[in-house]
Protein backbone atom coordinates (compact mmCIF):
# COMPACT_ATOMS: atom_id res chain seq x y z
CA UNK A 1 86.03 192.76 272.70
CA UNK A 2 85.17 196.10 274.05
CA UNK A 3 87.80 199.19 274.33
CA UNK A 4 87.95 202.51 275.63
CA UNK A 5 89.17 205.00 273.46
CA UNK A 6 89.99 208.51 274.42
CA UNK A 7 90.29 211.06 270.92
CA UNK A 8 90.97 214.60 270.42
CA UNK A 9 90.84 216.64 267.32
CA UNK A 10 92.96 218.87 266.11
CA UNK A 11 91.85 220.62 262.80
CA UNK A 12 94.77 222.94 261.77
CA UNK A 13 93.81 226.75 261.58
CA UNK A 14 94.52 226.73 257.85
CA UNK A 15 92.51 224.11 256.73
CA UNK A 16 89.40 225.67 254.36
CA UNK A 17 85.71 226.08 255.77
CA UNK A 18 84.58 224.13 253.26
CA UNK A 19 86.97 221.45 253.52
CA UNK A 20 87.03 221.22 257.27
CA UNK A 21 82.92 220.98 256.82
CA UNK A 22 83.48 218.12 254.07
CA UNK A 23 85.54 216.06 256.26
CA UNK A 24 83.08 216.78 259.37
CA UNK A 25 80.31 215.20 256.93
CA UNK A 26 82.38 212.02 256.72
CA UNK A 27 82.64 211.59 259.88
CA UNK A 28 79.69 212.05 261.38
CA UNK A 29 78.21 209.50 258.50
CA UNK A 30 80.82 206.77 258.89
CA UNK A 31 80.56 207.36 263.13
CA UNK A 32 77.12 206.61 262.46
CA UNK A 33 77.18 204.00 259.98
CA UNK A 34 79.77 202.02 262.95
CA UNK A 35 77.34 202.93 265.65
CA UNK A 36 74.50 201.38 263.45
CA UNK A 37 76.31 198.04 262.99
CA UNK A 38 76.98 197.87 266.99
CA UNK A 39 80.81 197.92 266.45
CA UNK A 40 81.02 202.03 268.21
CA UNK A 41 78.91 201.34 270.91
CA UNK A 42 79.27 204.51 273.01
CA UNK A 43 79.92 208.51 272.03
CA UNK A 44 80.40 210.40 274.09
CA UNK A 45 81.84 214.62 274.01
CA UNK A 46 84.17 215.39 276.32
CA UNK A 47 82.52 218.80 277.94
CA UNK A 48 84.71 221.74 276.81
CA UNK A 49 86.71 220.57 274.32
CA UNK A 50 87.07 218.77 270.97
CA UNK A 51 87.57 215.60 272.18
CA UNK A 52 85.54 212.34 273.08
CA UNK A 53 85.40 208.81 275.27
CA UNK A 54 84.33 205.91 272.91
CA UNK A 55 83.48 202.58 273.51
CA UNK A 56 83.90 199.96 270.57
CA UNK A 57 82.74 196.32 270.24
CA UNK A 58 85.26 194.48 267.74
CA UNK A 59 86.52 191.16 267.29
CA UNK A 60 89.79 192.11 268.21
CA UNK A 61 92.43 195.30 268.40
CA UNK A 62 93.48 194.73 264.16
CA UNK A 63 89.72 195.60 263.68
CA UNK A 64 89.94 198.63 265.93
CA UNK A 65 92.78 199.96 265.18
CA UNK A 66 90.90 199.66 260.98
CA UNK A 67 88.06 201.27 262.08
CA UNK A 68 89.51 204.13 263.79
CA UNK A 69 92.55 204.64 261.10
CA UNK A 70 89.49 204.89 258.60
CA UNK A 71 87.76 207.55 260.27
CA UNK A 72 88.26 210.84 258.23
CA UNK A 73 89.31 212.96 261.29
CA UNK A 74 91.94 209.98 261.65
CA UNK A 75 95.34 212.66 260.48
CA UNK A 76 94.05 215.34 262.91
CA UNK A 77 93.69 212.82 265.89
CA UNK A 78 95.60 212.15 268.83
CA UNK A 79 94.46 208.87 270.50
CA UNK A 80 95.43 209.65 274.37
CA UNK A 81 94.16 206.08 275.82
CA UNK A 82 93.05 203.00 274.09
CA UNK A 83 92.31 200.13 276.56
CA UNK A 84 90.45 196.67 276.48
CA UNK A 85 87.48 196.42 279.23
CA UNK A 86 85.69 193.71 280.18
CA UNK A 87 82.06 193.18 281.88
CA UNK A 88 82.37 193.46 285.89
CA UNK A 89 80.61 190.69 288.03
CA UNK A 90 78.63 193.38 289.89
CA UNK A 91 77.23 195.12 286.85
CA UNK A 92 73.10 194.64 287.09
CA UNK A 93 73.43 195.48 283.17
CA UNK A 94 73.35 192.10 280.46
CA UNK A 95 74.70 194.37 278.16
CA UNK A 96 77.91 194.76 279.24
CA UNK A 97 79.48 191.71 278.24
């Protein structure tokens, strides 16, 4: 199943450098790890802010809602949108499904 998921950090002010950069290091290696496997399918920034529009591919929402409780960033999230797509008959792309 494939969602849309709309994220936007929030790092508190008071957080440490070098904690904030710790947690930045998980997340960019487990976003990648998911990526790898095919399960976060799409990235992509959101121009201007700290925020991003994701596409997963997971068996079902229970899966998504593990993966994206697992990522490290997770507490300093707010999820604005997740919804489920599915492939539209005019798409020329097989890779939509």
């Amino acid at each position: 199943m494939l969602f849309k998921v709309e994220m936007t950090v929030n790092i508190p002010h008071e957080l440490p450098a070098d904690v904030i950069d710790e947690v930045k290091a998980r997340e960019k290696a487990y976003s990648q790890e998911l990526q790898q496997q095919g399960k976060w399918r799409h990235l992509w920034r959101v121009a201007g802010s700290y925020s991003n529009v994701s596409i997963f591919d997971v068996e079902d929402n229970a899966e998504l809602q593990e993966l994206i409780s697992n990522l490290p960033l997770f507490p300093y999230m707010e999820i604005t949108a997740v919804v489920a797509l599915c492939r539209h008959p005019s798409s020329i792309r097989d890779s939509d499904a």
